[in-house]
C-alpha atoms as a PDB file:
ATOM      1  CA  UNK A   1     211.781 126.021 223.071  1.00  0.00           C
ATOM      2  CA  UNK A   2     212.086 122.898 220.678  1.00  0.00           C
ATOM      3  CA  UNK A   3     211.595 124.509 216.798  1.00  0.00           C
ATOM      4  CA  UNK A   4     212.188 122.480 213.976  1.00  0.00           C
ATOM      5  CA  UNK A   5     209.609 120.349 211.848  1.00  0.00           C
ATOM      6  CA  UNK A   6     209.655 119.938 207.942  1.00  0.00           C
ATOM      7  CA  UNK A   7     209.311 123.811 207.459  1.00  0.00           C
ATOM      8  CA  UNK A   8     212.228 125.102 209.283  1.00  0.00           C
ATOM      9  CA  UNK A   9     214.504 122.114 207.338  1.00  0.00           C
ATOM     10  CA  UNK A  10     213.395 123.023 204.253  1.00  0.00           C
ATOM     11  CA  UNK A  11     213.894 127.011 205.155  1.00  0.00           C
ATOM     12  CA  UNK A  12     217.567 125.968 205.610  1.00  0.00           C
ATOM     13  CA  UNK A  13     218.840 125.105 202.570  1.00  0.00           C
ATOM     14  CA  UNK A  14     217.271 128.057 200.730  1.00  0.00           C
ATOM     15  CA  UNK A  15     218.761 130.690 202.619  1.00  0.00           C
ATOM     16  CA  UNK A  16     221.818 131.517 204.900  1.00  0.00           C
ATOM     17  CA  UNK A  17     219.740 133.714 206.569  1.00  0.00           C
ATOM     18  CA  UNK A  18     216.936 131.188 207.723  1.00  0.00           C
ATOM     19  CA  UNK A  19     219.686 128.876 208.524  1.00  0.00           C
ATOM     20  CA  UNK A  20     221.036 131.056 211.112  1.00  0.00           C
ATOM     21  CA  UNK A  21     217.558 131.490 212.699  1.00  0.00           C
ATOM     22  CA  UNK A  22     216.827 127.925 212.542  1.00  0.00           C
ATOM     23  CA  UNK A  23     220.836 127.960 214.706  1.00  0.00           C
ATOM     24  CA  UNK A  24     220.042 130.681 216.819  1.00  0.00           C
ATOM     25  CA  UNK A  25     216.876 128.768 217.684  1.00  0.00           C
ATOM     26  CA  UNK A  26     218.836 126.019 219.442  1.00  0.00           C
ATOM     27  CA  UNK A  27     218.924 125.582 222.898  1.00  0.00           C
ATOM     28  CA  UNK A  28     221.972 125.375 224.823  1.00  0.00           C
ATOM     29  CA  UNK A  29     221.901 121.957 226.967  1.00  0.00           C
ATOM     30  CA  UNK A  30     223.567 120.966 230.360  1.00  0.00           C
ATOM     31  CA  UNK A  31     225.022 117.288 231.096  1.00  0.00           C
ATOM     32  CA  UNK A  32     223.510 113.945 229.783  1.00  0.00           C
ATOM     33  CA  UNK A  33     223.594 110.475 231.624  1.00  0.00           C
ATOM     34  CA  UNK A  34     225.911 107.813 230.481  1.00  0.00           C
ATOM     35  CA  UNK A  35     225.776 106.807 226.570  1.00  0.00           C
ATOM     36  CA  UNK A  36     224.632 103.498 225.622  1.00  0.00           C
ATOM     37  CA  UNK A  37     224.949 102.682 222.100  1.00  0.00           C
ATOM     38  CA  UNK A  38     222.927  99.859 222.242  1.00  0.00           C
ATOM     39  CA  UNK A  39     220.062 101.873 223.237  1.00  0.00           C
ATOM     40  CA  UNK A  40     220.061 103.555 219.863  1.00  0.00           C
ATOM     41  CA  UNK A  41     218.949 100.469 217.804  1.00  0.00           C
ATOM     42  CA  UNK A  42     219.829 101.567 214.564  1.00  0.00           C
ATOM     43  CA  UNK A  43     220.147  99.375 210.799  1.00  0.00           C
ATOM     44  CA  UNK A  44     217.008  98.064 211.527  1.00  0.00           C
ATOM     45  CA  UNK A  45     214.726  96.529 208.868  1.00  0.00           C
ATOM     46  CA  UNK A  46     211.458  98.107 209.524  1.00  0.00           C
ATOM     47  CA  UNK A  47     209.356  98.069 206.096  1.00  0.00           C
ATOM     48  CA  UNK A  48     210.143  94.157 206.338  1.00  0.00           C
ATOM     49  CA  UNK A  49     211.743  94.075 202.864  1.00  0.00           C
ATOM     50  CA  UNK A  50     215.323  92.584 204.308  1.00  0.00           C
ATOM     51  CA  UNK A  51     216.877  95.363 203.719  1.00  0.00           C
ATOM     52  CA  UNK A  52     218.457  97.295 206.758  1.00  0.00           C
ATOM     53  CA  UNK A  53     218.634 100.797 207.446  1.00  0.00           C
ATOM     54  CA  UNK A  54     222.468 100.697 205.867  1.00  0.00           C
ATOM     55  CA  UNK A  55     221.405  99.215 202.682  1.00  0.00           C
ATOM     56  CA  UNK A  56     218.415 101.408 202.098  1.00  0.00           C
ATOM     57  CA  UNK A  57     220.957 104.073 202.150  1.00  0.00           C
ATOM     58  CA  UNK A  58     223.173 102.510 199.995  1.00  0.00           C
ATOM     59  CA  UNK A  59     220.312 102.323 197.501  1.00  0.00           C
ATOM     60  CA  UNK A  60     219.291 105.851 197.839  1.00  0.00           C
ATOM     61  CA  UNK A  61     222.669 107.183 197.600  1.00  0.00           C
ATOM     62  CA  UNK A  62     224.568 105.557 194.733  1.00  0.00           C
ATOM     63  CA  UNK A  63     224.995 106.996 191.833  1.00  0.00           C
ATOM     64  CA  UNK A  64     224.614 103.730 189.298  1.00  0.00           C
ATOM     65  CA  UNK A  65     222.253 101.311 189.823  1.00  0.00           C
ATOM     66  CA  UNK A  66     223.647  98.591 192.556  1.00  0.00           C
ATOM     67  CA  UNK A  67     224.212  95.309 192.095  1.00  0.00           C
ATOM     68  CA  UNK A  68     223.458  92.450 195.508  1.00  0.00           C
ATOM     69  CA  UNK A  69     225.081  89.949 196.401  1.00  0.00           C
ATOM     70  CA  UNK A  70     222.222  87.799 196.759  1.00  0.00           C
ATOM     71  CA  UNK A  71     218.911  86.962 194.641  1.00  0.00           C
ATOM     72  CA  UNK A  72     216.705  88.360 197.381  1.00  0.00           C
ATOM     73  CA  UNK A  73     218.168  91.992 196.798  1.00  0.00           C
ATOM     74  CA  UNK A  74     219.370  92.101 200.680  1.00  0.00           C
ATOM     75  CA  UNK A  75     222.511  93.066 200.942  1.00  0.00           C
ATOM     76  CA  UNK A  76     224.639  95.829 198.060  1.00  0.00           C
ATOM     77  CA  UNK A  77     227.846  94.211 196.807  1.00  0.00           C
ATOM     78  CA  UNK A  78     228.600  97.150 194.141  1.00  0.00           C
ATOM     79  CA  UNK A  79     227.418 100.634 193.134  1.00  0.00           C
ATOM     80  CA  UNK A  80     228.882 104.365 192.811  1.00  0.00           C
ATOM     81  CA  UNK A  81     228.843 106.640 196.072  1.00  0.00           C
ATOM     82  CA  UNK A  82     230.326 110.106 196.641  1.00  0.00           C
ATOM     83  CA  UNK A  83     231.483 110.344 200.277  1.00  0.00           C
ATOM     84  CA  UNK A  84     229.671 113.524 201.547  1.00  0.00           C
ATOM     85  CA  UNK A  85     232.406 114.932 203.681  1.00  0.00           C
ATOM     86  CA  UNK A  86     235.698 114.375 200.604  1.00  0.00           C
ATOM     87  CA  UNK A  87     233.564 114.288 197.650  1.00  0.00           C
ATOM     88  CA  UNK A  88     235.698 111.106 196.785  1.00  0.00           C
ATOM     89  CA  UNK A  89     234.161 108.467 194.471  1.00  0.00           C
ATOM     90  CA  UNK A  90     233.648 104.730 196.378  1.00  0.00           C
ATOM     91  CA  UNK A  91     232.516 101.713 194.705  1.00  0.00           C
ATOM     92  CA  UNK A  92     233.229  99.058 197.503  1.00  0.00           C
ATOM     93  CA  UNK A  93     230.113  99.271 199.972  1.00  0.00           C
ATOM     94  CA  UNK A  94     232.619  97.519 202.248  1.00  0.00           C
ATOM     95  CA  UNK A  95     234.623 101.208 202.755  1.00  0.00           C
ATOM     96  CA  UNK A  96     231.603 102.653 203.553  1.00  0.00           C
ATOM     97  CA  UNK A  97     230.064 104.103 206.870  1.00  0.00           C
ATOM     98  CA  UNK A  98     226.317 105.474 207.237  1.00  0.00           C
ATOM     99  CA  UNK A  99     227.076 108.455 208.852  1.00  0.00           C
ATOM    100  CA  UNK A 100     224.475 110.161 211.423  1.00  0.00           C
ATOM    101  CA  UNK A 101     225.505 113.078 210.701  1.00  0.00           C
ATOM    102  CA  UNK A 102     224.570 114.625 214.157  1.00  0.00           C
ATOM    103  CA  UNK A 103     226.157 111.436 215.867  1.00  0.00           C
ATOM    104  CA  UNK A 104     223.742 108.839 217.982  1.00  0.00           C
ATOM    105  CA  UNK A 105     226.126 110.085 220.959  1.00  0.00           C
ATOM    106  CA  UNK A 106     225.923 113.840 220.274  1.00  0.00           C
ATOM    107  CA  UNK A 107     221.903 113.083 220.037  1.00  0.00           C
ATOM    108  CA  UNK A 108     222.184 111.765 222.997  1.00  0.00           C
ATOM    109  CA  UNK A 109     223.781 114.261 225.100  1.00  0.00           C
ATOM    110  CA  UNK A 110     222.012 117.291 223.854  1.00  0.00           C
ATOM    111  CA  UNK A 111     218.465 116.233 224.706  1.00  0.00           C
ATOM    112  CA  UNK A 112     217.742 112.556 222.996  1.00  0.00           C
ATOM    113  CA  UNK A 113     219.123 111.200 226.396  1.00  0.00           C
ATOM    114  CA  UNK A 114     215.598 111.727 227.574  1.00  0.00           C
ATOM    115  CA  UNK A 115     213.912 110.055 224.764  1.00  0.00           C
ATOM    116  CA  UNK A 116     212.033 107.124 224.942  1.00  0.00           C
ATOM    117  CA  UNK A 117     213.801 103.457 222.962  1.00  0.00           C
ATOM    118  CA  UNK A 118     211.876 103.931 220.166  1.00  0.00           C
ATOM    119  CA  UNK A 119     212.192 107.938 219.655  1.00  0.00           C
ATOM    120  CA  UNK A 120     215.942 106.700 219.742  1.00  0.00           C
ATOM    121  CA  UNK A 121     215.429 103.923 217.319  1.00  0.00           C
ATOM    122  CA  UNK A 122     213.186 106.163 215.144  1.00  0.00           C
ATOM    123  CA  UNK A 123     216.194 108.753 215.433  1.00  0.00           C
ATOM    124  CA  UNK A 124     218.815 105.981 214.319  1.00  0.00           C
ATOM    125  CA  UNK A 125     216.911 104.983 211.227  1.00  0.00           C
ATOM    126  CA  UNK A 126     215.250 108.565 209.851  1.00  0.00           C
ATOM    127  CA  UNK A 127     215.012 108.036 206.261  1.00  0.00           C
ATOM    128  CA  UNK A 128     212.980 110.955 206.280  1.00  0.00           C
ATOM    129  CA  UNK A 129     215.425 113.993 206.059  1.00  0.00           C
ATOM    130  CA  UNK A 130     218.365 112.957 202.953  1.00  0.00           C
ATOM    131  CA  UNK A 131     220.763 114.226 204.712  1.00  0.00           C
ATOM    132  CA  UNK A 132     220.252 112.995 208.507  1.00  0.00           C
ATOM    133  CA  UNK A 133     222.097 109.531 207.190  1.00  0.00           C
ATOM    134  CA  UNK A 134     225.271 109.987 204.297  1.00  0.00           C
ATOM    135  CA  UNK A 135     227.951 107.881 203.081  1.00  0.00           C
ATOM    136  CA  UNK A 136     231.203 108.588 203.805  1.00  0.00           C
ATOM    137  CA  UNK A 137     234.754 106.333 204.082  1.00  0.00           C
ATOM    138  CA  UNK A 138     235.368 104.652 207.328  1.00  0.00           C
ATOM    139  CA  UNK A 139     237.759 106.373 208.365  1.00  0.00           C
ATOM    140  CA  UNK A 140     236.534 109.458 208.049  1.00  0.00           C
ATOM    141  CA  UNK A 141     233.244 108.703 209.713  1.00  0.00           C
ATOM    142  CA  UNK A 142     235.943 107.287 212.989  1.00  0.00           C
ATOM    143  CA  UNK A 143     237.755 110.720 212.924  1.00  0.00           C
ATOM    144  CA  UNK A 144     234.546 112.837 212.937  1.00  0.00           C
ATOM    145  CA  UNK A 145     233.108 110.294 216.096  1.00  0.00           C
ATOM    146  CA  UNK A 146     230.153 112.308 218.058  1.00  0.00           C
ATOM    147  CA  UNK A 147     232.376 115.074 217.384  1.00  0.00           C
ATOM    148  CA  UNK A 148     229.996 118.618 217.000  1.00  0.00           C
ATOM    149  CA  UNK A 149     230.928 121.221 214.678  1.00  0.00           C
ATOM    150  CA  UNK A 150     233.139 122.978 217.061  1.00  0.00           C
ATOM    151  CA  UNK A 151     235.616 120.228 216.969  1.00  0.00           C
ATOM    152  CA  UNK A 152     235.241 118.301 213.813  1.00  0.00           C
ATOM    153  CA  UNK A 153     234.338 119.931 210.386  1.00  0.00           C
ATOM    154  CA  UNK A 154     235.052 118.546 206.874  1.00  0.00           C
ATOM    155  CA  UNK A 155     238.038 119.201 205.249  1.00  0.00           C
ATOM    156  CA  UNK A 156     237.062 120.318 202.250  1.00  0.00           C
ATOM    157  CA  UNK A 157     235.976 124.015 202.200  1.00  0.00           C
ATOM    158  CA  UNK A 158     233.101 123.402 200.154  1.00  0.00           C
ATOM    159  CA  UNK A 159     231.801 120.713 201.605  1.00  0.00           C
ATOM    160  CA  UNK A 160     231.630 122.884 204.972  1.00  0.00           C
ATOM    161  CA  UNK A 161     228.856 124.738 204.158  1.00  0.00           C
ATOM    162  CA  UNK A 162     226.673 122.275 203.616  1.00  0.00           C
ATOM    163  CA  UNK A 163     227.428 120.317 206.785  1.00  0.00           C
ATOM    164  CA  UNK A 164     226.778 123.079 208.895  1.00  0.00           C
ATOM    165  CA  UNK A 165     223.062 124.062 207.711  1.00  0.00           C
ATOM    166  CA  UNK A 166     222.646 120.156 207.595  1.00  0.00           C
ATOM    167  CA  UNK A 167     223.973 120.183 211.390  1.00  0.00           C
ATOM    168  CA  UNK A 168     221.879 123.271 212.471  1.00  0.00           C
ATOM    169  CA  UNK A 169     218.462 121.595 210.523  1.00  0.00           C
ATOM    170  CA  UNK A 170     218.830 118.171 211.978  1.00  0.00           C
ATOM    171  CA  UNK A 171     219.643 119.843 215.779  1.00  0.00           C
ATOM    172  CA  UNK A 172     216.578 122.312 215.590  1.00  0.00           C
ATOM    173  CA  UNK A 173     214.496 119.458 213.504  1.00  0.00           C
ATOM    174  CA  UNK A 174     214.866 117.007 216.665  1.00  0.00           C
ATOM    175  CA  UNK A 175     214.549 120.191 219.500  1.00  0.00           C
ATOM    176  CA  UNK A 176     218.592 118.974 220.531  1.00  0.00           C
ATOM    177  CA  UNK A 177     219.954 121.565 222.348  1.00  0.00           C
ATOM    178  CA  UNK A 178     223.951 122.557 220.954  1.00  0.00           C
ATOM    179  CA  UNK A 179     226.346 123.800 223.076  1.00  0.00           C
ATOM    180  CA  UNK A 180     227.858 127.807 222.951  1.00  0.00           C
ATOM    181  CA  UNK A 181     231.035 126.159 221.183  1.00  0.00           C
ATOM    182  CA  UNK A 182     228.651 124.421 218.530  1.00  0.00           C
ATOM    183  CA  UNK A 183     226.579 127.008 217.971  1.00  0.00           C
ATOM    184  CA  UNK A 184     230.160 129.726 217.612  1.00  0.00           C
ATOM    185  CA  UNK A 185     231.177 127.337 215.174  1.00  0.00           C
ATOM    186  CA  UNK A 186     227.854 127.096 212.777  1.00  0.00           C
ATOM    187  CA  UNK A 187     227.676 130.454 212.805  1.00  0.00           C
ATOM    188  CA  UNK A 188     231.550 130.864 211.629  1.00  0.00           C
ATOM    189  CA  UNK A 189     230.610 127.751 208.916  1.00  0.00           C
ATOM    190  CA  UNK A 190     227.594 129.593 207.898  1.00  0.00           C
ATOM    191  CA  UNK A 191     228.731 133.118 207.464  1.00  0.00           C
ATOM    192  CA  UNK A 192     231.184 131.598 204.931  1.00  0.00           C
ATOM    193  CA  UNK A 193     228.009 130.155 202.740  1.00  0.00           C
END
Protein backbone atom coordinates (compact mmCIF):
# COMPACT_ATOMS: atom_id res chain seq x y z
CA UNK A 1 0.00 0.00 0.00
CA UNK A 2 3.20 2.23 -0.58
CA UNK A 3 1.74 5.65 -2.59
CA UNK A 4 3.86 8.42 -3.10
CA UNK A 5 6.10 9.31 -6.25
CA UNK A 6 6.65 12.91 -7.72
CA UNK A 7 2.80 13.32 -8.33
CA UNK A 8 1.41 12.83 -4.96
CA UNK A 9 4.44 15.42 -3.55
CA UNK A 10 3.65 17.85 -5.81
CA UNK A 11 -0.37 17.33 -5.09
CA UNK A 12 0.61 18.32 -1.51
CA UNK A 13 1.57 21.59 -1.51
CA UNK A 14 -1.30 22.75 -3.75
CA UNK A 15 -4.01 21.68 -1.70
CA UNK A 16 -4.96 20.80 1.98
CA UNK A 17 -7.19 18.51 0.67
CA UNK A 18 -4.67 16.28 -1.40
CA UNK A 19 -2.43 16.56 1.51
CA UNK A 20 -4.71 14.77 3.71
CA UNK A 21 -5.16 11.96 1.12
CA UNK A 22 -1.59 11.71 0.47
CA UNK A 23 -1.75 11.30 5.01
CA UNK A 24 -4.53 9.12 5.03
CA UNK A 25 -2.61 7.03 2.51
CA UNK A 26 0.05 6.10 5.07
CA UNK A 27 0.36 2.95 6.51
CA UNK A 28 0.46 2.37 10.08
CA UNK A 29 3.80 0.27 10.94
CA UNK A 30 4.65 -2.22 13.82
CA UNK A 31 8.28 -2.44 15.54
CA UNK A 32 11.68 -1.92 13.72
CA UNK A 33 15.08 -3.67 14.61
CA UNK A 34 17.76 -1.79 16.36
CA UNK A 35 18.90 1.73 14.73
CA UNK A 36 22.26 2.05 13.39
CA UNK A 37 23.20 5.39 12.32
CA UNK A 38 26.04 4.39 10.59
CA UNK A 39 24.02 2.41 8.29
CA UNK A 40 22.46 5.56 6.93
CA UNK A 41 25.64 6.93 5.18
CA UNK A 42 24.65 10.28 4.69
CA UNK A 43 26.97 13.81 3.57
CA UNK A 44 28.29 11.87 1.00
CA UNK A 45 29.95 13.38 -2.11
CA UNK A 46 28.38 11.54 -4.89
CA UNK A 47 28.57 13.87 -8.17
CA UNK A 48 32.46 13.84 -7.25
CA UNK A 49 32.65 17.66 -7.14
CA UNK A 50 34.05 17.69 -3.24
CA UNK A 51 31.27 18.92 -2.11
CA UNK A 52 29.21 16.80 0.48
CA UNK A 53 25.68 16.34 0.82
CA UNK A 54 25.79 19.29 3.74
CA UNK A 55 27.40 21.76 1.55
CA UNK A 56 25.27 21.19 -1.49
CA UNK A 57 22.57 22.21 0.81
CA UNK A 58 24.19 25.02 2.04
CA UNK A 59 24.50 26.19 -1.56
CA UNK A 60 20.97 25.57 -2.46
CA UNK A 61 19.61 27.16 0.52
CA UNK A 62 21.31 30.49 1.19
CA UNK A 63 19.97 33.36 0.41
CA UNK A 64 23.33 35.45 -0.85
CA UNK A 65 25.76 33.98 -2.76
CA UNK A 66 28.36 31.93 -0.34
CA UNK A 67 31.65 32.49 0.09
CA UNK A 68 34.40 28.97 0.80
CA UNK A 69 36.84 28.72 2.71
CA UNK A 70 39.01 27.20 0.27
CA UNK A 71 39.97 27.83 -3.58
CA UNK A 72 38.50 24.48 -4.58
CA UNK A 73 34.87 25.70 -3.55
CA UNK A 74 34.61 22.60 -0.93
CA UNK A 75 33.60 23.62 2.04
CA UNK A 76 30.91 27.18 2.80
CA UNK A 77 32.54 29.55 5.30
CA UNK A 78 29.69 32.38 4.88
CA UNK A 79 26.26 32.94 3.31
CA UNK A 80 22.52 33.92 4.43
CA UNK A 81 20.13 30.97 5.62
CA UNK A 82 16.63 31.12 7.12
CA UNK A 83 16.25 28.24 9.60
CA UNK A 84 13.05 26.45 8.35
CA UNK A 85 11.53 25.60 11.66
CA UNK A 86 12.16 29.71 13.50
CA UNK A 87 12.38 31.58 10.38
CA UNK A 88 15.56 33.12 12.09
CA UNK A 89 18.30 34.57 9.84
CA UNK A 90 21.97 32.51 10.20
CA UNK A 91 25.06 33.52 8.58
CA UNK A 92 27.60 31.15 10.40
CA UNK A 93 27.34 27.67 8.50
CA UNK A 94 28.98 26.51 11.74
CA UNK A 95 25.25 26.93 13.69
CA UNK A 96 23.81 25.06 11.18
CA UNK A 97 22.26 21.44 11.03
CA UNK A 98 20.93 19.68 7.69
CA UNK A 99 17.88 18.57 8.95
CA UNK A 100 16.11 15.24 7.52
CA UNK A 101 13.21 16.39 8.11
CA UNK A 102 11.55 12.89 8.56
CA UNK A 103 14.66 11.85 10.77
CA UNK A 104 17.21 8.88 9.44
CA UNK A 105 15.83 7.11 12.77
CA UNK A 106 12.10 7.77 12.22
CA UNK A 107 12.92 6.39 8.45
CA UNK A 108 14.12 3.74 9.90
CA UNK A 109 11.53 2.51 12.13
CA UNK A 110 8.57 3.04 9.94
CA UNK A 111 9.64 0.84 7.04
CA UNK A 112 13.39 2.02 5.79
CA UNK A 113 14.60 -0.60 8.43
CA UNK A 114 14.07 -3.05 5.63
CA UNK A 115 15.87 -1.17 3.03
CA UNK A 116 18.81 -2.16 1.44
CA UNK A 117 22.53 0.25 2.38
CA UNK A 118 22.18 2.08 -0.49
CA UNK A 119 18.19 2.79 -0.50
CA UNK A 120 19.38 4.14 3.01
CA UNK A 121 22.24 6.09 1.66
CA UNK A 122 20.11 7.28 -1.31
CA UNK A 123 17.48 8.26 1.51
CA UNK A 124 20.25 10.24 3.55
CA UNK A 125 21.39 12.31 0.61
CA UNK A 126 17.88 13.02 -1.54
CA UNK A 127 18.54 16.21 -3.15
CA UNK A 128 15.64 15.48 -5.09
CA UNK A 129 12.59 16.73 -3.00
CA UNK A 130 13.70 20.71 -1.49
CA UNK A 131 12.34 20.07 1.37
CA UNK A 132 13.44 16.34 2.42
CA UNK A 133 16.92 18.18 3.69
CA UNK A 134 16.53 22.10 5.47
CA UNK A 135 18.65 24.21 7.51
CA UNK A 136 17.88 24.84 10.77
CA UNK A 137 20.08 25.91 14.20
CA UNK A 138 21.63 23.12 16.07
CA UNK A 139 19.85 23.15 18.64
CA UNK A 140 16.79 23.05 17.31
CA UNK A 141 17.53 20.21 14.95
CA UNK A 142 18.79 18.21 18.75
CA UNK A 143 15.34 19.08 20.31
CA UNK A 144 13.26 17.87 17.31
CA UNK A 145 15.71 14.33 17.29
CA UNK A 146 13.66 11.42 15.28
CA UNK A 147 10.89 12.99 17.00
CA UNK A 148 7.40 12.51 14.57
CA UNK A 149 4.87 15.09 14.45
CA UNK A 150 3.00 13.81 17.37
CA UNK A 151 5.72 14.79 19.68
CA UNK A 152 7.76 17.49 18.15
CA UNK A 153 6.27 20.33 15.94
CA UNK A 154 7.77 23.80 15.26
CA UNK A 155 7.14 26.49 17.35
CA UNK A 156 6.14 28.90 15.25
CA UNK A 157 2.46 28.62 14.14
CA UNK A 158 3.18 29.36 10.71
CA UNK A 159 5.83 27.44 10.15
CA UNK A 160 3.55 24.34 11.25
CA UNK A 161 1.76 24.05 8.34
CA UNK A 162 4.26 23.62 6.18
CA UNK A 163 6.10 20.95 8.16
CA UNK A 164 3.27 18.83 8.32
CA UNK A 165 2.37 18.49 4.41
CA UNK A 166 6.29 18.32 4.09
CA UNK A 167 6.11 15.36 6.79
CA UNK A 168 3.01 13.63 5.21
CA UNK A 169 4.79 14.03 1.35
CA UNK A 170 8.16 12.74 2.34
CA UNK A 171 6.34 9.61 4.53
CA UNK A 172 3.92 8.66 1.58
CA UNK A 173 6.87 9.68 -1.08
CA UNK A 174 9.20 6.84 0.56
CA UNK A 175 5.92 4.20 1.30
CA UNK A 176 7.05 4.81 5.45
CA UNK A 177 4.38 3.74 7.35
CA UNK A 178 3.39 6.62 10.45
CA UNK A 179 2.04 5.64 13.46
CA UNK A 180 -1.97 6.46 14.70
CA UNK A 181 -0.30 9.29 16.97
CA UNK A 182 1.56 10.74 13.78
CA UNK A 183 -0.98 10.52 11.59
CA UNK A 184 -3.73 12.33 14.68
CA UNK A 185 -1.27 14.90 14.72
CA UNK A 186 -0.90 15.80 10.73
CA UNK A 187 -4.25 15.80 10.49
CA UNK A 188 -4.67 18.41 13.58
CA UNK A 189 -1.45 20.45 11.74
CA UNK A 190 -3.22 20.25 8.52
CA UNK A 191 -6.74 21.20 9.30
CA UNK A 192 -5.16 24.45 10.61
CA UNK A 193 -3.60 25.17 6.87
Amino acid sequence: MAHGGIFDVKCVWRSGRLTLLVVAAIIVAGAAPAYRRADWRHWLDEDGDCQNTRQEVLIRDSKVLVLFRDERSCEVAWGEWEDAYTAEIINDPSQIDIDHLVALQDAHRSGGASWPKDQKAAYANDLSVRFHLVVTRAAVNRTKGSKGPDRWRPDRRDRQCQYAMAYGAIKAAHGLSASQAERAALRALLATC
